[in-house]
Protein backbone atom coordinates (compact mmCIF):
# COMPACT_ATOMS: atom_id res chain seq x y z
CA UNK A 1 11.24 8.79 0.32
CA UNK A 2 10.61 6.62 -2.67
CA UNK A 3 7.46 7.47 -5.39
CA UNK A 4 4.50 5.15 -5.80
CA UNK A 5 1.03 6.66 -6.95
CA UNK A 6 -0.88 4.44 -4.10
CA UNK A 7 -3.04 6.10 -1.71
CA UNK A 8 -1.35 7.56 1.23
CA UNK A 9 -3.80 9.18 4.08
CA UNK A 10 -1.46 12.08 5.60
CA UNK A 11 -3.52 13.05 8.85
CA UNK A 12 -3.31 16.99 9.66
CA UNK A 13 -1.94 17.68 13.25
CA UNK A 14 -4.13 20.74 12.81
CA UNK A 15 -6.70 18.87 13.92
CA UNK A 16 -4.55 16.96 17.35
CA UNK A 17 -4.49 18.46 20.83
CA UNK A 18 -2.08 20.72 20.87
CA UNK A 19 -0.92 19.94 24.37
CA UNK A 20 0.47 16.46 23.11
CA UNK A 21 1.42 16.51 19.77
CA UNK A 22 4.29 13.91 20.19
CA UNK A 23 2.04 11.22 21.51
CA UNK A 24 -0.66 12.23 18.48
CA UNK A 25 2.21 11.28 15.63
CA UNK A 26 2.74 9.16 17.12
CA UNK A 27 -0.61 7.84 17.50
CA UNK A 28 -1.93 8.26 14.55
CA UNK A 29 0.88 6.12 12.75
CA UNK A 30 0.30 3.65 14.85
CA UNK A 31 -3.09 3.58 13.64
CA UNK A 32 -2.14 3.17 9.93
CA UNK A 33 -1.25 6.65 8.37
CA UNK A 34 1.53 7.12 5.93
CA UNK A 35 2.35 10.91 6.14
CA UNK A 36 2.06 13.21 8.64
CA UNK A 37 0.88 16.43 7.21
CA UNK A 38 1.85 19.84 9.24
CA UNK A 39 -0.05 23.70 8.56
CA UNK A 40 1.82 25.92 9.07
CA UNK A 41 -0.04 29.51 8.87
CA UNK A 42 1.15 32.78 9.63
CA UNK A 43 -2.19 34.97 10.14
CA UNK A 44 -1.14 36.84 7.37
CA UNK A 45 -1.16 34.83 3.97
CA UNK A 46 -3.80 33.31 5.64
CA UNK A 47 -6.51 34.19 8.34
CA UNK A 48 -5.10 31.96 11.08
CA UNK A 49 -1.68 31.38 13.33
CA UNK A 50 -0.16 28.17 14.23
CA UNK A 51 2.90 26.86 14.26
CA UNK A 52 6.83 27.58 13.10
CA UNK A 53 10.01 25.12 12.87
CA UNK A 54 10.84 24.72 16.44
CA UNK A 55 6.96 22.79 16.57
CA UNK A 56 8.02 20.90 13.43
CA UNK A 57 11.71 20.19 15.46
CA UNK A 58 10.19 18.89 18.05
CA UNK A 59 7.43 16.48 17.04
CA UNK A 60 10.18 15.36 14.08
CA UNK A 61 11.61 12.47 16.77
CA UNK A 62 8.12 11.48 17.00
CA UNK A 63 7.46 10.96 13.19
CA UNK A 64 9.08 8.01 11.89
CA UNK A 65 7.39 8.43 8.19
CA UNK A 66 7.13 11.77 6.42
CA UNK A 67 6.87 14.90 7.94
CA UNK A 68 4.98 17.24 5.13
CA UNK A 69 5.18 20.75 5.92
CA UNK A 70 2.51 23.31 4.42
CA UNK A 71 3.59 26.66 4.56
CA UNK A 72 0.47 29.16 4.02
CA UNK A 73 2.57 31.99 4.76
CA UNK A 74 4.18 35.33 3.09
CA UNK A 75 7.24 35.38 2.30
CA UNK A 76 8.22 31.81 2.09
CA UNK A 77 11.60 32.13 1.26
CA UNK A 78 13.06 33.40 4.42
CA UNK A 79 12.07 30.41 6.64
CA UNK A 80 12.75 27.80 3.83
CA UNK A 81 16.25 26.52 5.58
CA UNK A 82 14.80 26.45 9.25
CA UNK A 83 11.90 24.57 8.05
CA UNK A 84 14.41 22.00 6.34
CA UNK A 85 16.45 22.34 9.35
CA UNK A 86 13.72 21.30 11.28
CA UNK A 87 13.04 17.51 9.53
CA UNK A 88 10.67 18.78 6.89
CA UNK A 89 10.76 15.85 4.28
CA UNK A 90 8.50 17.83 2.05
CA UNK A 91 8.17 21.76 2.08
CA UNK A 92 5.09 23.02 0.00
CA UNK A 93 4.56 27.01 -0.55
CA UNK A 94 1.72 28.49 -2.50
CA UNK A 95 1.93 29.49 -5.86
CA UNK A 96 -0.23 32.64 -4.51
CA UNK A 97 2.54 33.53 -1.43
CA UNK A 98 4.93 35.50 -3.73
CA UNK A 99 6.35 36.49 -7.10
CA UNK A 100 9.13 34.06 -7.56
CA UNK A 101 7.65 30.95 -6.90
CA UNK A 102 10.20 28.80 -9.43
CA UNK A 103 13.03 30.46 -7.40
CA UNK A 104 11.08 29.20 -3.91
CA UNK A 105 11.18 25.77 -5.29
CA UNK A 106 14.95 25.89 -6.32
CA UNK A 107 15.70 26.90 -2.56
CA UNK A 108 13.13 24.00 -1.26
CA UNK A 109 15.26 21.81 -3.52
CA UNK A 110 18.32 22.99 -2.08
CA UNK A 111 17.57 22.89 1.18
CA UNK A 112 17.51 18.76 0.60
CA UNK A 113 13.84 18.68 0.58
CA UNK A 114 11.06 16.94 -1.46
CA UNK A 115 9.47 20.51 -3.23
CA UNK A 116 5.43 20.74 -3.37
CA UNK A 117 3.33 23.91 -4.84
CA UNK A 118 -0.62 24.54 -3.62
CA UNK A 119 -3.15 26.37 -5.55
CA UNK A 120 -6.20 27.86 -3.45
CA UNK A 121 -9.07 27.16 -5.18
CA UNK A 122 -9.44 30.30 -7.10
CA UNK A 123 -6.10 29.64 -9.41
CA UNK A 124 -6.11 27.74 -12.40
CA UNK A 125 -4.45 24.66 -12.62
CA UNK A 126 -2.27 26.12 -15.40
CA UNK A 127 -0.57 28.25 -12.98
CA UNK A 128 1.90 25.46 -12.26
CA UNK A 129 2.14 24.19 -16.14
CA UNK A 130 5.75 25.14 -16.08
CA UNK A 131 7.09 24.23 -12.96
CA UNK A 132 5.78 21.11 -13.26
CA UNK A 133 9.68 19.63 -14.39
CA UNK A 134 10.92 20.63 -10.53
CA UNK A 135 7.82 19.75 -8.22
CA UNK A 136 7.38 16.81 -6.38
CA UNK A 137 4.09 17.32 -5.16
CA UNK A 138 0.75 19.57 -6.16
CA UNK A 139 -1.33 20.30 -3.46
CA UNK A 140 -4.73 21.02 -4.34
CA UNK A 141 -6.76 23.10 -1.89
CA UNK A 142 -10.18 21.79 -1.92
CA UNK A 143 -11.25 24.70 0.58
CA UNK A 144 -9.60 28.12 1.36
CA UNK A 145 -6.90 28.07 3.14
CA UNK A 146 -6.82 28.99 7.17
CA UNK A 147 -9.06 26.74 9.20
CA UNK A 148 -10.05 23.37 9.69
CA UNK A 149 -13.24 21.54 9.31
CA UNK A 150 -14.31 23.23 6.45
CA UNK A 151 -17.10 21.92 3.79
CA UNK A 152 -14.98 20.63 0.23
CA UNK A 153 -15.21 22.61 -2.99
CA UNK A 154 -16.48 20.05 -5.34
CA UNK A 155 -15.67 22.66 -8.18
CA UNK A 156 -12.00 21.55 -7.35
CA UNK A 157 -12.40 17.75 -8.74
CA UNK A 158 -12.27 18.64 -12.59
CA UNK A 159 -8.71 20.94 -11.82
CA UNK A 160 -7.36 17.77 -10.20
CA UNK A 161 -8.43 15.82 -13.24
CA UNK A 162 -6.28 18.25 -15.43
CA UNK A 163 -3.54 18.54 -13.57
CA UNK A 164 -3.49 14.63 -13.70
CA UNK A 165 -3.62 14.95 -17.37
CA UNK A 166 -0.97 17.56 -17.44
CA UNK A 167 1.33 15.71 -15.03
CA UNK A 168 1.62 12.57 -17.68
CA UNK A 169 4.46 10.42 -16.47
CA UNK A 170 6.32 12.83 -13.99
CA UNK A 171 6.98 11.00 -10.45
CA UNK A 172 4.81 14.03 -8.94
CA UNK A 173 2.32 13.29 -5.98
CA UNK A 174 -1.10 15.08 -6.18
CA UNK A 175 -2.56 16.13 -2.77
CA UNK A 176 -5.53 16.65 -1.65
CA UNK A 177 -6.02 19.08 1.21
CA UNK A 178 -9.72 20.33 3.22
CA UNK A 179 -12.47 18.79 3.76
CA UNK A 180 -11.41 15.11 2.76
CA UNK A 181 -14.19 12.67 4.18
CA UNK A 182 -15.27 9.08 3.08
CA UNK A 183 -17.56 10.62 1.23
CA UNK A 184 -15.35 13.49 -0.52
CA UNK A 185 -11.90 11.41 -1.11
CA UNK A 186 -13.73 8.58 -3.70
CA UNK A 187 -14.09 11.71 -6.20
CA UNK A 188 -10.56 12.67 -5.94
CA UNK A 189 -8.93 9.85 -6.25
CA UNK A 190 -10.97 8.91 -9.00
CA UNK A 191 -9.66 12.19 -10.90
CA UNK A 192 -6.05 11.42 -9.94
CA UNK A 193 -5.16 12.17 -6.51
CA UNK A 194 -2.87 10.43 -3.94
CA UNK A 195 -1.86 11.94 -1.01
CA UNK A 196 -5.40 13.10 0.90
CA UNK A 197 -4.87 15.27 3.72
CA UNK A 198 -7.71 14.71 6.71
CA UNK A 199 -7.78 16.63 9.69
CA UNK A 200 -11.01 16.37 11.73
CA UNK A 201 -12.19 13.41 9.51
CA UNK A 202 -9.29 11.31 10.68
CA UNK A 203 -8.78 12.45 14.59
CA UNK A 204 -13.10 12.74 15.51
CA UNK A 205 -13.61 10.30 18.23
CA UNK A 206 -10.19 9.34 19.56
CA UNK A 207 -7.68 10.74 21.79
CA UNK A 208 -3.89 9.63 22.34
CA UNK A 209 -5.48 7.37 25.33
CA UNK A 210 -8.19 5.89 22.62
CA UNK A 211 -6.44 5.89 19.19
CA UNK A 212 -8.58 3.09 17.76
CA UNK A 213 -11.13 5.90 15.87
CA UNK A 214 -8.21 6.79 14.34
CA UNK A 215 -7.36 3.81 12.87
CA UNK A 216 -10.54 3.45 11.86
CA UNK A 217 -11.39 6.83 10.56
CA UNK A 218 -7.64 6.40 8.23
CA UNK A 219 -9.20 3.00 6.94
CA UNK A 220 -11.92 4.34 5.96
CA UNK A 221 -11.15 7.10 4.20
CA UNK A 222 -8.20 4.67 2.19
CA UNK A 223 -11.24 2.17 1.70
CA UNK A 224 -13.31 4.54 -0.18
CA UNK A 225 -10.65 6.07 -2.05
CA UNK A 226 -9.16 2.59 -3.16
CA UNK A 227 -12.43 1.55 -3.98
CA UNK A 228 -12.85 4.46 -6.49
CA UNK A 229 -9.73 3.71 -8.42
CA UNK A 230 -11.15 0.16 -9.22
């Protein structure tokens, strides 16, 4: 998994039909995306249950680029290995999930995965000004975390410009996650982001036997965010 700051549109299975989520990875990169992004929530950190590493071990055959793994849940550290285990190429916990979030990171890192942090929208970006030396990714939550389809917090565009700022010339990704449209993702990637996270926005209007809106609804999105970078 090399580092390039070009847009990368990492479609939320959140959003698929649950009954066929190998045939929707598998759909959806057909259709263009780059990453495939996977929430997982544990109705406690956050509002909402989903998924846990035998879901991520079993759609991992069907993901041939990167399986990013976004763990909304309390404690992280416990489920770190299975999760790794499992195919995760990137394992992100929340700054918010616990007290020891540079030792989480260490363990992502040793479990021979790429090692993201997410701030909800009520931290401040400098919550992660020292850890930035042993991230590879900041996810930025531009709506609270738990559910899908939610409206984006435009507040969250200026932290994204000044964690850009902060970030300087580390090889880290900044991600964008809720509420990503081709309306929303020109503003972030204008302030510095890369990796946009779409749920709904990318899988409206298709199905695994008519992925063409999802080809369409990924070029789109890339479109307007390419277009904002200029």
């Amino acid at each position: 998994m090399s580092f390039d700051r070009s847009i990368k549109i990492a479609p939320s299975i959140l959003s698929a039909d649950f009954a066929n989520f190998g045939a929707e990875c598998e759909a959806i990169e057909a259709q263009g995306c780059d990453w495939v992004h996977v929430d997982v929530m544990d109705g406690h950190f956050v509002p909402n249950l989903t998924f846990g590493p035998a879901t991520c071990k079993a759609i991992r055959p069907h993901i041939k680029t990167v399986m990013d793994v976004h763990l909304m849940i309390a404690p992280v550290d416990p489920y770190i290995e299975a999760f790794a285990e499992a195919g995760a190429d990137v394992i992100t916990a929340h700054v918010e999930a616990g007290p020891h979030i540079h030792r989480t990171l260490q363990a992502i890192r040793g479990a021979g995965a790429k090692a993201g942090v997410a701030l909800n929208p009520g931290t401040p970006v400098e919550t992660v000004g020292y850890l930035l030396d042993m991230v590879d990714l900041v996810c930025v939550m531009t709506v609270n975390p738990g559910f899908g389809g939610q409206k984006f917090i435009h507040s969250q565009v200026e932290k994204v410009r000044s964690l850009r700022a902060m970030i300087g010339d580390r090889p880290i990704h900044i991600e964008i996650d809720g509420g990503v449209t081709p309306e929303t993702a020109p503003l972030v990637a204008a302030a510095g982001a890369d990796v946009l996270v779409a749920g709904s926005a990318v899988f409206k209007g298709g199905s695994v036997a008519d992925p063409a809106p999802y080809g369409e609804n990924i070029r789109a999105i890339r479109a307007a965010a390419e277009a904002a970078r200029g």
